[in-house]
PDB file of N, CA and C in Angstrom:
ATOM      1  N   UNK A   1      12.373-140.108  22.927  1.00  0.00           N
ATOM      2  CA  UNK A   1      12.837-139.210  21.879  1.00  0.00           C
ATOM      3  C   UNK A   1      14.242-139.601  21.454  1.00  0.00           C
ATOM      4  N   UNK A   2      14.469-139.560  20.202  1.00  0.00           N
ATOM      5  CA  UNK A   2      15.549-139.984  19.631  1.00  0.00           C
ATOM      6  C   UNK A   2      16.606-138.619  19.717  1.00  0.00           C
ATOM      7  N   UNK A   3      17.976-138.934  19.543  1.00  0.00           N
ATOM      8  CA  UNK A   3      19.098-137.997  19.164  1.00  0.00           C
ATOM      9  C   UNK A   3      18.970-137.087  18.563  1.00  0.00           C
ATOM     10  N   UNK A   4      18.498-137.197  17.068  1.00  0.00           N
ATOM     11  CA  UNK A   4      17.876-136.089  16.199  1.00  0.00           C
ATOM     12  C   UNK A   4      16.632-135.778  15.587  1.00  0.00           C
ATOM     13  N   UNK A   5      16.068-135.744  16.581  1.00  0.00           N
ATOM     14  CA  UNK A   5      14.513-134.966  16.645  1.00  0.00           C
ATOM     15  C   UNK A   5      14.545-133.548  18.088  1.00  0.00           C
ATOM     16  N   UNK A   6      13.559-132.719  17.185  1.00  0.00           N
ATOM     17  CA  UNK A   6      14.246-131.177  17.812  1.00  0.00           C
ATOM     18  C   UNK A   6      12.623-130.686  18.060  1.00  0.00           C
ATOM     19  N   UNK A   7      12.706-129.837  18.815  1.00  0.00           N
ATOM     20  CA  UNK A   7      11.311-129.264  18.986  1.00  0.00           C
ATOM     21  C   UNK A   7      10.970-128.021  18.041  1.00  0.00           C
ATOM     22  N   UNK A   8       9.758-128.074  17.426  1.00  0.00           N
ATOM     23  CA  UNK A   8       9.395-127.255  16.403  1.00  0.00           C
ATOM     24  C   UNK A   8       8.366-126.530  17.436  1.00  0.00           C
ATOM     25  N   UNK A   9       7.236-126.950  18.242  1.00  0.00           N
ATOM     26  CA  UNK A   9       6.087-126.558  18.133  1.00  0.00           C
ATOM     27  C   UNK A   9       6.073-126.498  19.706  1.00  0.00           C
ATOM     28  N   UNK A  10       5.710-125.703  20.606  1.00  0.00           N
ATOM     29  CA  UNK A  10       5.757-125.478  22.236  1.00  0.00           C
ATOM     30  C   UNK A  10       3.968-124.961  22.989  1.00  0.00           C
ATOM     31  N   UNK A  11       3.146-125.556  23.194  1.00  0.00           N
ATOM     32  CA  UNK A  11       2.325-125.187  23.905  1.00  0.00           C
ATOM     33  C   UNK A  11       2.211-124.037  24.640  1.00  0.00           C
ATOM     34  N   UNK A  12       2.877-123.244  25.341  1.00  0.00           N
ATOM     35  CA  UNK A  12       3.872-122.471  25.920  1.00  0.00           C
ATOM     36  C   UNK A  12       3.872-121.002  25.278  1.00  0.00           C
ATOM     37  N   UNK A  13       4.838-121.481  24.449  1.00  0.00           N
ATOM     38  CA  UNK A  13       5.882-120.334  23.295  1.00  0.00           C
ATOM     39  C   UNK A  13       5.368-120.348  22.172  1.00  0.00           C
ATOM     40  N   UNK A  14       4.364-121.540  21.296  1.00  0.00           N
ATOM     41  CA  UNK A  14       4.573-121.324  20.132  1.00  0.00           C
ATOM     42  C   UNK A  14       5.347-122.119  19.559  1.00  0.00           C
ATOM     43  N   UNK A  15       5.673-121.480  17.914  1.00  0.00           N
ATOM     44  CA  UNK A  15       6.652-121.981  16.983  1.00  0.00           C
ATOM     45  C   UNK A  15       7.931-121.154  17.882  1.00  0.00           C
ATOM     46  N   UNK A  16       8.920-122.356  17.487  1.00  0.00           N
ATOM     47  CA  UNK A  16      10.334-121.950  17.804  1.00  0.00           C
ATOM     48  C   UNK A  16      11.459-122.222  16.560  1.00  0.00           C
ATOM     49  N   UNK A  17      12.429-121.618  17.077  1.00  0.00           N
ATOM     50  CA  UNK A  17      13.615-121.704  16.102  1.00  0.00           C
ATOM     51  C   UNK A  17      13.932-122.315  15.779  1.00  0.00           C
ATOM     52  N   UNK A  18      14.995-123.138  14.413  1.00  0.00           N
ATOM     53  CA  UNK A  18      15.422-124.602  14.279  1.00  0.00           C
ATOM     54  C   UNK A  18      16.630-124.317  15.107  1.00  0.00           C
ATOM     55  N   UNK A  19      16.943-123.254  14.970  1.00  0.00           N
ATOM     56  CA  UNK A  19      18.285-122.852  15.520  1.00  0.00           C
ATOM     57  C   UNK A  19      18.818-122.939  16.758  1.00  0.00           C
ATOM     58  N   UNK A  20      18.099-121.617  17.117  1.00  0.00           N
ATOM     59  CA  UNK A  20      18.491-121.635  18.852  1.00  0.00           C
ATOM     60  C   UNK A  20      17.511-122.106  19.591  1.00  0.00           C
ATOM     61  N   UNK A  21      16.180-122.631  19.378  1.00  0.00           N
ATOM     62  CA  UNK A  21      15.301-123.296  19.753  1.00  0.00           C
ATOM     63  C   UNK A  21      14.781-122.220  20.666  1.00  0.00           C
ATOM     64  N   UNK A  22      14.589-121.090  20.318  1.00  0.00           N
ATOM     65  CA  UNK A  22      14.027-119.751  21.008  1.00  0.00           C
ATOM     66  C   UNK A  22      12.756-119.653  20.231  1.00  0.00           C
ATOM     67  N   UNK A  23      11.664-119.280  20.984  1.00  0.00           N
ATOM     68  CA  UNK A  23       9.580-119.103  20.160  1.00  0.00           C
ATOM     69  C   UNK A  23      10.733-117.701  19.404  1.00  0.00           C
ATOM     70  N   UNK A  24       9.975-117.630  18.384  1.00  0.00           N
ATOM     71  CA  UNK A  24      10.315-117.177  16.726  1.00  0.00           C
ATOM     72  C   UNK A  24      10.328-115.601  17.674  1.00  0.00           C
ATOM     73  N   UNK A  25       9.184-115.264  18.243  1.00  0.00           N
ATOM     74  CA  UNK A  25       8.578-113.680  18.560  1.00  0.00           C
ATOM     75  C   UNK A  25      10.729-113.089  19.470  1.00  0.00           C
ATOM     76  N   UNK A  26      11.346-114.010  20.112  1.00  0.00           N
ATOM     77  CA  UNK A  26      12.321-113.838  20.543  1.00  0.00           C
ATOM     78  C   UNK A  26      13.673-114.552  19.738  1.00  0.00           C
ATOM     79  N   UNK A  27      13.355-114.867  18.806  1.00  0.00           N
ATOM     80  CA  UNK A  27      14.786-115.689  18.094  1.00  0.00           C
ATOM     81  C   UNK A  27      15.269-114.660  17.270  1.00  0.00           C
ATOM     82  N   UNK A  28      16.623-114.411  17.323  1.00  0.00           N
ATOM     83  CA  UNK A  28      17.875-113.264  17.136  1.00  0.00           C
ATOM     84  C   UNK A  28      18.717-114.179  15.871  1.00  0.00           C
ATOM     85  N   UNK A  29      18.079-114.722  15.434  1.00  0.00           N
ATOM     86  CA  UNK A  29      19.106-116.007  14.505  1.00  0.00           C
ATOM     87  C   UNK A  29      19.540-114.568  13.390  1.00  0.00           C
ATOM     88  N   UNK A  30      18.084-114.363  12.986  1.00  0.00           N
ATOM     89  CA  UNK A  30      18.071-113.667  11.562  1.00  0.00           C
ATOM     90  C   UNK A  30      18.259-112.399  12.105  1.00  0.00           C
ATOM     91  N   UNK A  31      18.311-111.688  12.967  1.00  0.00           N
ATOM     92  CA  UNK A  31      19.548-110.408  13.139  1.00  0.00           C
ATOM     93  C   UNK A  31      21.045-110.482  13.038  1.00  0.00           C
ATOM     94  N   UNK A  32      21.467-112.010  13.695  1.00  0.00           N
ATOM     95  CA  UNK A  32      22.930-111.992  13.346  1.00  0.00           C
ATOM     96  C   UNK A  32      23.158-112.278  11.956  1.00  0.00           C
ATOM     97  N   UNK A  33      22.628-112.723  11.534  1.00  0.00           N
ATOM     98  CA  UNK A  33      22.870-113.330   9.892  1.00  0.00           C
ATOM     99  C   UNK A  33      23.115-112.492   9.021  1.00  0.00           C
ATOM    100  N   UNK A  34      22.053-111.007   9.643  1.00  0.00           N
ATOM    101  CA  UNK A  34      22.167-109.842   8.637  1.00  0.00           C
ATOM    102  C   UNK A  34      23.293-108.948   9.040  1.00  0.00           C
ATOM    103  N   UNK A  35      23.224-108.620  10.295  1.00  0.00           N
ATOM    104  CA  UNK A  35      24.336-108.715  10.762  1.00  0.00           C
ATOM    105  C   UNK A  35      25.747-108.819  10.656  1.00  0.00           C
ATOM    106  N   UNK A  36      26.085-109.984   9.872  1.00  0.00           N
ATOM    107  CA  UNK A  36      27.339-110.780   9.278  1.00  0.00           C
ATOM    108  C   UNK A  36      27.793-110.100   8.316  1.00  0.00           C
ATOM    109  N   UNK A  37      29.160-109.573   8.335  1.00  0.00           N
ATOM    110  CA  UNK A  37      29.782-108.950   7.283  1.00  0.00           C
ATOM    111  C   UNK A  37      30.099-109.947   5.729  1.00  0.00           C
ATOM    112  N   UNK A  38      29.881-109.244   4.701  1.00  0.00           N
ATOM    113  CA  UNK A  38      29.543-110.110   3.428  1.00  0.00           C
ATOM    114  C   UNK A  38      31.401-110.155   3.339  1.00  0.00           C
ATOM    115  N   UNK A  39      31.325-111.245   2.915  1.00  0.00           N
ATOM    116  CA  UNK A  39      32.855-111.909   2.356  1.00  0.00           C
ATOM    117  C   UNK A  39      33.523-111.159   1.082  1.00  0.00           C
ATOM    118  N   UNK A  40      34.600-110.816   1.705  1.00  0.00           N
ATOM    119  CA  UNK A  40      35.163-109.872   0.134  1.00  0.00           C
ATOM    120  C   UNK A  40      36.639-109.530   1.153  1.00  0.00           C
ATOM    121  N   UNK A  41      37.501-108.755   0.382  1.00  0.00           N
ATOM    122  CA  UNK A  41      38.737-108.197   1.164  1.00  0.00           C
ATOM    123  C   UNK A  41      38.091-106.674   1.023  1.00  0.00           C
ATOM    124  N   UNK A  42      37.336-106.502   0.446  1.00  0.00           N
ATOM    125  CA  UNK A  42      36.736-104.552   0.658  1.00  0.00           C
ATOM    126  C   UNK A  42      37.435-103.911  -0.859  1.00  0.00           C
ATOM    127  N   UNK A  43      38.138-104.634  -1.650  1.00  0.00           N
ATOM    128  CA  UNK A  43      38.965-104.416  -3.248  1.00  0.00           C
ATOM    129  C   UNK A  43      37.649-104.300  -4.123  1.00  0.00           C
ATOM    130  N   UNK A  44      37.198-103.620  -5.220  1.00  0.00           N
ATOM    131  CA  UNK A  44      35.799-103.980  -5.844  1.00  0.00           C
ATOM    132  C   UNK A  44      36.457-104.590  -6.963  1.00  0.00           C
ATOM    133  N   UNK A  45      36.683-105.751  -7.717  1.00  0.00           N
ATOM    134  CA  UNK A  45      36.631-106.418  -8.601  1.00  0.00           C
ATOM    135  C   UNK A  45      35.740-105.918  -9.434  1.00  0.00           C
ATOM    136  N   UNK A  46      36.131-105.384 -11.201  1.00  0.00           N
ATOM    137  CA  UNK A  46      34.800-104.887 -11.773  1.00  0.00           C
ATOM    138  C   UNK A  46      35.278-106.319 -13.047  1.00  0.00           C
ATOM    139  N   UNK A  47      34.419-106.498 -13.684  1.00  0.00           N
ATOM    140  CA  UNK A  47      34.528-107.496 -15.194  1.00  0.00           C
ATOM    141  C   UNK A  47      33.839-107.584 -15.845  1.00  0.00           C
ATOM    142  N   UNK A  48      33.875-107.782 -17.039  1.00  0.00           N
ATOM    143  CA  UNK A  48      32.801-107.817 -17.872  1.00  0.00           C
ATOM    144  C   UNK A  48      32.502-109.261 -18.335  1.00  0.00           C
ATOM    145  N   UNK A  49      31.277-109.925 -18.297  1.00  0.00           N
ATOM    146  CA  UNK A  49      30.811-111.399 -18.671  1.00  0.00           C
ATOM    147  C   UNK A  49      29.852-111.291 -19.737  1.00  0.00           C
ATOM    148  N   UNK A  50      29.714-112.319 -19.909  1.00  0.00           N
ATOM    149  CA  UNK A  50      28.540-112.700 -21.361  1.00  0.00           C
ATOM    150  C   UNK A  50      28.246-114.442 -21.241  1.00  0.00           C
ATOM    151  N   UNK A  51      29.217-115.172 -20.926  1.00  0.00           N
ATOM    152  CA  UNK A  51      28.337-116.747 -20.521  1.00  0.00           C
ATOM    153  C   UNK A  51      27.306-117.107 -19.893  1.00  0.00           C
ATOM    154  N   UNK A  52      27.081-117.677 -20.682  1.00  0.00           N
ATOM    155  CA  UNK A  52      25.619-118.032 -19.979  1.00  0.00           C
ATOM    156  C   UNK A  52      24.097-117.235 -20.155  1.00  0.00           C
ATOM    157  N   UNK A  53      24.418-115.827 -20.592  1.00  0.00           N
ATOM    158  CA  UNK A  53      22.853-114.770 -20.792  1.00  0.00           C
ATOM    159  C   UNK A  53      22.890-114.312 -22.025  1.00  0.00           C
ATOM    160  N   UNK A  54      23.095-115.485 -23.035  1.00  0.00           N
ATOM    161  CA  UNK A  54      22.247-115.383 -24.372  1.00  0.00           C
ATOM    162  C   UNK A  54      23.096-114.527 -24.910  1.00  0.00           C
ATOM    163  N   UNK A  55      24.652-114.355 -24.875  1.00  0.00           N
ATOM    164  CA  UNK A  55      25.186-113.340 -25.417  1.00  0.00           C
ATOM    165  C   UNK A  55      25.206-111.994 -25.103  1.00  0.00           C
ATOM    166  N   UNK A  56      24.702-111.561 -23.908  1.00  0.00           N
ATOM    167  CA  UNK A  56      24.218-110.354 -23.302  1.00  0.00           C
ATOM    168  C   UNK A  56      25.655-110.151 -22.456  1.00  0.00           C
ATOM    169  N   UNK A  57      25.911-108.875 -23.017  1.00  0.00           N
ATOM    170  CA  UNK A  57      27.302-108.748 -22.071  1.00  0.00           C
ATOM    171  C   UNK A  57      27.114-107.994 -20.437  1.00  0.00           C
ATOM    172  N   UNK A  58      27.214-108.357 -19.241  1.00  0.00           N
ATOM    173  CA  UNK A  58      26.934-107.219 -18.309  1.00  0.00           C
ATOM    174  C   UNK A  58      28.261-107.276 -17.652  1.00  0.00           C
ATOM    175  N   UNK A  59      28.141-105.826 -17.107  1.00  0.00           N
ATOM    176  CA  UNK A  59      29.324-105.415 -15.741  1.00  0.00           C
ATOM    177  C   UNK A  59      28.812-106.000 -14.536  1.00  0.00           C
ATOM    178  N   UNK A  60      29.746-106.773 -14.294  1.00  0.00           N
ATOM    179  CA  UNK A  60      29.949-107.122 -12.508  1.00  0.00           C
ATOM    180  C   UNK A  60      30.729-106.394 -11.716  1.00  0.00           C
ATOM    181  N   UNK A  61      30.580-105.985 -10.118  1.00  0.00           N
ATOM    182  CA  UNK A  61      31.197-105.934  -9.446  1.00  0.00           C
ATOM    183  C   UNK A  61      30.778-106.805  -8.163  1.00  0.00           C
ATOM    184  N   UNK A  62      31.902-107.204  -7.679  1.00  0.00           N
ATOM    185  CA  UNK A  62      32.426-108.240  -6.749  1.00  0.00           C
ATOM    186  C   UNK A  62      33.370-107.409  -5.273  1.00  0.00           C
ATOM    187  N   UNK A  63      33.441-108.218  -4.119  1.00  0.00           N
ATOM    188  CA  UNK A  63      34.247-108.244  -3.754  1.00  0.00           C
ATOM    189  C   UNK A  63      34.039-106.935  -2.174  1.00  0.00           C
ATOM    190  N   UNK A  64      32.719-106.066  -2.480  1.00  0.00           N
ATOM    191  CA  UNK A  64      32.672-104.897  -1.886  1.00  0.00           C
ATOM    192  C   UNK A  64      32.254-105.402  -0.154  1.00  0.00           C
ATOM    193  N   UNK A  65      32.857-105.114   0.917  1.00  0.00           N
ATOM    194  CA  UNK A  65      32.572-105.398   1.744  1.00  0.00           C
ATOM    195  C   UNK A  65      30.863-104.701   2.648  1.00  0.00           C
ATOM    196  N   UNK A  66      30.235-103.807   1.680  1.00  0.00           N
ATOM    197  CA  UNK A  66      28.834-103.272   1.926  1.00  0.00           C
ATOM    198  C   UNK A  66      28.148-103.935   2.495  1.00  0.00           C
ATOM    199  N   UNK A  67      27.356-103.241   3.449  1.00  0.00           N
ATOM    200  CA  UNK A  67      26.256-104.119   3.805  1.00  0.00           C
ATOM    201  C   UNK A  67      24.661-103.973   2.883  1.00  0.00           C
ATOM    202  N   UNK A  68      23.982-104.493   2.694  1.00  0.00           N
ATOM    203  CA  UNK A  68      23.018-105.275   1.697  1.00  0.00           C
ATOM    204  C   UNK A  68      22.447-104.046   1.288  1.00  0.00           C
ATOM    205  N   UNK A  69      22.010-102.908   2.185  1.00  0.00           N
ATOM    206  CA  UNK A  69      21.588-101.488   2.275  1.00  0.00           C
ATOM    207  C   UNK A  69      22.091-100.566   1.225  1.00  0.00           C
ATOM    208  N   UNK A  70      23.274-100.605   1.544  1.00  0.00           N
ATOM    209  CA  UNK A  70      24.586 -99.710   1.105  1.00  0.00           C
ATOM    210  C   UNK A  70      24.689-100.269  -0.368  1.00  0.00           C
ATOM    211  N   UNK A  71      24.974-101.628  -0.506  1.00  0.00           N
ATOM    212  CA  UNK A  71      25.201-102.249  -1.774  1.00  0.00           C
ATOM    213  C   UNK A  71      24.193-101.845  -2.972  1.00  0.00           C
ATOM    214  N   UNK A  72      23.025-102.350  -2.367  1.00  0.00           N
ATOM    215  CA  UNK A  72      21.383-101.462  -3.060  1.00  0.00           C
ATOM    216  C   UNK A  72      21.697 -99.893  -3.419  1.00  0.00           C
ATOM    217  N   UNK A  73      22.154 -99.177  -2.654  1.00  0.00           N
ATOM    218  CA  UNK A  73      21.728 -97.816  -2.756  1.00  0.00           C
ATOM    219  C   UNK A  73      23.691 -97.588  -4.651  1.00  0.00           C
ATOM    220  N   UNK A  74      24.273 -97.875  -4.043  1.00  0.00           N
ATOM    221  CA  UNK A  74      25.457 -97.960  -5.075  1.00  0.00           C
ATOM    222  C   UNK A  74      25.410 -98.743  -6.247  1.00  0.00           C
ATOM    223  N   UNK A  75      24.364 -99.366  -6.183  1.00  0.00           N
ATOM    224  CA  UNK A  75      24.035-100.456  -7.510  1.00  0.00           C
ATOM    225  C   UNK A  75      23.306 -99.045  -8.251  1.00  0.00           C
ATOM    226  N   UNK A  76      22.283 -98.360  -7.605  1.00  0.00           N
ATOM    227  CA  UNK A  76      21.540 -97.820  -8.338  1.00  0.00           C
ATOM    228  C   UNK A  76      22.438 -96.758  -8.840  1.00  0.00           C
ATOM    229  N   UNK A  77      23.252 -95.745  -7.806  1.00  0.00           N
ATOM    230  CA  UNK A  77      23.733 -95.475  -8.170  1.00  0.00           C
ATOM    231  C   UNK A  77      24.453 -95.386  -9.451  1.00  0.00           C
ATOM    232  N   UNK A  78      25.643 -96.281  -9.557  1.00  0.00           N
ATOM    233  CA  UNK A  78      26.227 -96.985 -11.141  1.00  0.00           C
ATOM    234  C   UNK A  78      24.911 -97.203 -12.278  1.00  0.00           C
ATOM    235  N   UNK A  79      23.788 -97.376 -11.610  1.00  0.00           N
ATOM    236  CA  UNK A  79      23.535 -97.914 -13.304  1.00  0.00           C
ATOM    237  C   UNK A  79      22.474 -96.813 -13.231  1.00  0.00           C
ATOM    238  N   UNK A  80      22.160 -95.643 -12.790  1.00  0.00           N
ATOM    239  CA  UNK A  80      22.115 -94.420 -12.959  1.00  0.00           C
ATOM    240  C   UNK A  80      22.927 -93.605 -13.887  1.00  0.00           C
ATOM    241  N   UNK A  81      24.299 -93.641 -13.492  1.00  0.00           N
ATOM    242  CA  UNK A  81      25.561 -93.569 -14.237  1.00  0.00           C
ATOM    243  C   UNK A  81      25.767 -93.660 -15.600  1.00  0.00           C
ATOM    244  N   UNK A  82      25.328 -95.028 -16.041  1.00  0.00           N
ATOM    245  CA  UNK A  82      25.643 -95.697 -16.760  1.00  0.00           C
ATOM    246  C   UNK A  82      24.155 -95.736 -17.859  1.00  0.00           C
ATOM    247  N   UNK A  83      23.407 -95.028 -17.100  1.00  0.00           N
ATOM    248  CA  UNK A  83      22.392 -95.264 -17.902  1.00  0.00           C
ATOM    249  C   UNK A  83      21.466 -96.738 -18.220  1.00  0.00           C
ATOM    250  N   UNK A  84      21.945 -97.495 -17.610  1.00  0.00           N
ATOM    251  CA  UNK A  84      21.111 -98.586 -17.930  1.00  0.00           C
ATOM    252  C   UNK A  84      20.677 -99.695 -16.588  1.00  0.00           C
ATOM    253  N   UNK A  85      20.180-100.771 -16.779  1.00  0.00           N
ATOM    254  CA  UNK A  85      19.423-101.437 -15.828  1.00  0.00           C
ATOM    255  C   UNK A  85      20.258-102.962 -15.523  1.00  0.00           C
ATOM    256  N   UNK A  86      19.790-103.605 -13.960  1.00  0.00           N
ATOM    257  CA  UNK A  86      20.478-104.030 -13.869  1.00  0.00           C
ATOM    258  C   UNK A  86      20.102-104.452 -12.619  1.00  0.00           C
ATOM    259  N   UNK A  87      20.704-105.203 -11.610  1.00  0.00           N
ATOM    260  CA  UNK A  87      20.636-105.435 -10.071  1.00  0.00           C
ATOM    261  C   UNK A  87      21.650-105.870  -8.938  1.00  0.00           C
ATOM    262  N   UNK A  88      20.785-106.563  -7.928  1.00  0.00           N
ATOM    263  CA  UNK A  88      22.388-106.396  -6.561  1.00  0.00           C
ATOM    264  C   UNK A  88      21.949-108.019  -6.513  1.00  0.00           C
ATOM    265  N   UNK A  89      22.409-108.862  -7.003  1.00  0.00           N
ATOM    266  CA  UNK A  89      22.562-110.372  -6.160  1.00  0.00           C
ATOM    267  C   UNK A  89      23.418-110.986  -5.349  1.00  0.00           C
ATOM    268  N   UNK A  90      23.445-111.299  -4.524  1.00  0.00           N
ATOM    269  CA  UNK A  90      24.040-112.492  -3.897  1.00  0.00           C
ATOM    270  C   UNK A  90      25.550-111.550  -3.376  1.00  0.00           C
ATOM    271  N   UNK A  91      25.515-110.188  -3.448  1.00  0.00           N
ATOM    272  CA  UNK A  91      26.538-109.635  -2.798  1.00  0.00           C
ATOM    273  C   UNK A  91      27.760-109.261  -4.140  1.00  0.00           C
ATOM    274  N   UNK A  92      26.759-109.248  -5.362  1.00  0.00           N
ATOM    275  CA  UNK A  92      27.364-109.088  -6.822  1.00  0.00           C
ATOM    276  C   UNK A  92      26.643-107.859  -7.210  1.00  0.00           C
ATOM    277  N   UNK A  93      27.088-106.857  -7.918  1.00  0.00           N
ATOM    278  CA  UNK A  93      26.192-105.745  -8.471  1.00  0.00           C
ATOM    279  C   UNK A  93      26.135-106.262 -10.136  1.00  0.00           C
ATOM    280  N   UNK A  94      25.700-106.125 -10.695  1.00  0.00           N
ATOM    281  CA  UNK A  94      25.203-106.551 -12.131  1.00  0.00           C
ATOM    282  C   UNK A  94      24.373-105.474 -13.212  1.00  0.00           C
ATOM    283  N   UNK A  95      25.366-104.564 -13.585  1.00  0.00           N
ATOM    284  CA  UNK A  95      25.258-104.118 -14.959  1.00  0.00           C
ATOM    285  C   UNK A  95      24.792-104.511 -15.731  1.00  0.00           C
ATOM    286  N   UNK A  96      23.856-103.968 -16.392  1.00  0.00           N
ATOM    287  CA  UNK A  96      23.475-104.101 -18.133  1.00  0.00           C
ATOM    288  C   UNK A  96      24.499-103.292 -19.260  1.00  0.00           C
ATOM    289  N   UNK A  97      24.909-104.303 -19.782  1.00  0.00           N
ATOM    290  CA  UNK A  97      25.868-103.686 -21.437  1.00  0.00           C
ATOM    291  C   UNK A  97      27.596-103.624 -20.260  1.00  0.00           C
ATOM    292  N   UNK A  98      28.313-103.457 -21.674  1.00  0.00           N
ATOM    293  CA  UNK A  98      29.567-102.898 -21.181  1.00  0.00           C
ATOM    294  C   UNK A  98      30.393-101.824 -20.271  1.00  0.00           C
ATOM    295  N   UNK A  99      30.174-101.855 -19.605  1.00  0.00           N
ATOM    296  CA  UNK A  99      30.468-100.333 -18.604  1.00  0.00           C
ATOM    297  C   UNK A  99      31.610-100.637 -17.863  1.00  0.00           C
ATOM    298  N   UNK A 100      32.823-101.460 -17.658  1.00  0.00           N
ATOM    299  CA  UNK A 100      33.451-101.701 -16.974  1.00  0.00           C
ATOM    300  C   UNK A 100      34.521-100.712 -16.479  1.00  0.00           C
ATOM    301  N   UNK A 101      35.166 -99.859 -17.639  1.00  0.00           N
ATOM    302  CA  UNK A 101      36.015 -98.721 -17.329  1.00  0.00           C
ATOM    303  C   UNK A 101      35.055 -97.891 -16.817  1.00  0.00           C
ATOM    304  N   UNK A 102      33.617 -97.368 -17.425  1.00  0.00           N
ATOM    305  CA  UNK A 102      33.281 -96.522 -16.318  1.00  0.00           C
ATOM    306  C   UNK A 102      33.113 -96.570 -14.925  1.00  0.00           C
ATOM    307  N   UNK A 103      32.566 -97.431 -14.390  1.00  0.00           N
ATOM    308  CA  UNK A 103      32.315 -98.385 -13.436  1.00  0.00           C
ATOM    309  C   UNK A 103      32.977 -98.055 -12.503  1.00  0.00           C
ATOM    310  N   UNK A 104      34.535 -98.409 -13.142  1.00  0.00           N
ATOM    311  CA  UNK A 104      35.518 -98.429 -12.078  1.00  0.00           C
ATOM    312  C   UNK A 104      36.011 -97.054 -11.666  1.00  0.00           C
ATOM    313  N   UNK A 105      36.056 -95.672 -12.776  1.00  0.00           N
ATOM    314  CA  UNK A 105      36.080 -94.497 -12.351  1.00  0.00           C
ATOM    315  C   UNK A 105      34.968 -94.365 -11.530  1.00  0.00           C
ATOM    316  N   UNK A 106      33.596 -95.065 -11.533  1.00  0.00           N
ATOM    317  CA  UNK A 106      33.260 -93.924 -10.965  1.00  0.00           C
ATOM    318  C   UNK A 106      33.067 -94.453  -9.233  1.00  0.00           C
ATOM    319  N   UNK A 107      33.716 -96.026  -9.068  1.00  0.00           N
ATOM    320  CA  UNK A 107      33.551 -96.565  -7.679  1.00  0.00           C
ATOM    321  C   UNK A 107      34.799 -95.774  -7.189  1.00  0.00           C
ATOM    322  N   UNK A 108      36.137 -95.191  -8.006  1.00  0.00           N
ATOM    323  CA  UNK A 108      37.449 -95.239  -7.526  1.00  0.00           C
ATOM    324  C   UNK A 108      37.303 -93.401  -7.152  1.00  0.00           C
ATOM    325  N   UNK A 109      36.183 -92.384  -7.719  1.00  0.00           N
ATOM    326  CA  UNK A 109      35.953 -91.762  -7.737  1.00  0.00           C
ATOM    327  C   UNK A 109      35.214 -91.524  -5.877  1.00  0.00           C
ATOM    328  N   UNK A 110      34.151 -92.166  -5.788  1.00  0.00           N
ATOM    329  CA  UNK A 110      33.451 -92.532  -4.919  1.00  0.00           C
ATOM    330  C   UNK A 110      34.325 -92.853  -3.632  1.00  0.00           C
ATOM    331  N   UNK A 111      35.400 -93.142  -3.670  1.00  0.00           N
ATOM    332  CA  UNK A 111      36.688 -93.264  -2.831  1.00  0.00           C
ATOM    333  C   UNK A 111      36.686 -95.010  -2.313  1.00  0.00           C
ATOM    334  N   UNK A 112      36.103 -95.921  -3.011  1.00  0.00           N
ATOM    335  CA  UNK A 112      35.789 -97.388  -2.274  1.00  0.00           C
ATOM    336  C   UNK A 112      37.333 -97.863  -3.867  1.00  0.00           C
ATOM    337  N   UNK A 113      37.865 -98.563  -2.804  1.00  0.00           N
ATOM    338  CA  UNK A 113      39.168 -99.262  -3.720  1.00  0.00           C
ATOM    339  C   UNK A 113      38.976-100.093  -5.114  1.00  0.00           C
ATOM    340  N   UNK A 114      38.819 -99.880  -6.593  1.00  0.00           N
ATOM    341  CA  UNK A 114      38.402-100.781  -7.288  1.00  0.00           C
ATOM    342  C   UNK A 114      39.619-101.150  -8.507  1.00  0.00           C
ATOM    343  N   UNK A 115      39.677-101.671  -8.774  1.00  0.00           N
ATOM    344  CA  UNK A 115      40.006-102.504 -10.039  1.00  0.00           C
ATOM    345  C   UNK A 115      39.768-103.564 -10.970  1.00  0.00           C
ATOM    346  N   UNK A 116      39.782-103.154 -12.623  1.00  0.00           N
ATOM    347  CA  UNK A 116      39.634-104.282 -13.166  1.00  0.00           C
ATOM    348  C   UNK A 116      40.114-105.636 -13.241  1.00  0.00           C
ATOM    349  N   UNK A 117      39.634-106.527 -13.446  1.00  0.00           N
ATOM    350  CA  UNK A 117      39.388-108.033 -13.343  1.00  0.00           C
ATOM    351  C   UNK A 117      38.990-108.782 -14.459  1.00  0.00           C
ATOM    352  N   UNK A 118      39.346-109.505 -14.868  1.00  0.00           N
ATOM    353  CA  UNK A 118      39.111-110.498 -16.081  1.00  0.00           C
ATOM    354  C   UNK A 118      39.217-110.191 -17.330  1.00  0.00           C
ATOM    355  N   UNK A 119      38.588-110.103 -18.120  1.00  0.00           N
ATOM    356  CA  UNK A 119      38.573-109.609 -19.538  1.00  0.00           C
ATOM    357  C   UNK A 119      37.469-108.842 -20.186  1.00  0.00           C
TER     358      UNK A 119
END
């Protein structure tokens, strides 16, 4: 066996992890991962964009230290708010249309630290 070749497949155990090389039924990889606090200083960055989506302007917010749960449930929140539609990516909330001053009353309202950002 060479240096970098890894065991996938165990007679034994089963499929195992690439990771910790633990059978899948016991590998903890993807609990810590979720686990992992999302990158931000906990400040909500709100802005308004339009590059790139056809001229479609939406509200972003950035920056919220939430976990994926929490983030979901406050996305809906806001665009409840706001009346319109929209989603949670990549640890970004994403407005439909202009809403940025509301946005930010109503995260700064909500008591989570926010301010506007960009233009």
């Amino acid at each position: 066996m060479s240096g970098g070749s890894r065991l996938v497949y165990s007679t034994e155990s089963g499929r195992t992890c690439p990771d910790c090389r633990q059978a899948l039924a016991d590998c903890r990889c993807a609990a810590l991962k979720k686990a992992a606090k999302p990158a931000g200083d906990g400040v909500a960055r709100v802005w308004r964009e339009s590059k790139g989506r056809g001229g479609k302007t939406v509200t972003l917010v950035k920056g919220m230290t939430l976990a994926d749960a929490d983030l979901q449930l406050l996305g809906k929140k806001l665009r409840a708010s706001c009346g319109t539609g929209g989603t949670v990516k990549d640890g970004v909330i994403e407005i439909q249309g202009d809403h940025a001053e509301r946005v930010t009353e109503l995260l700064v309202k909500a008591g989570h630290p926010a301010k506007r950002a960009g233009g």
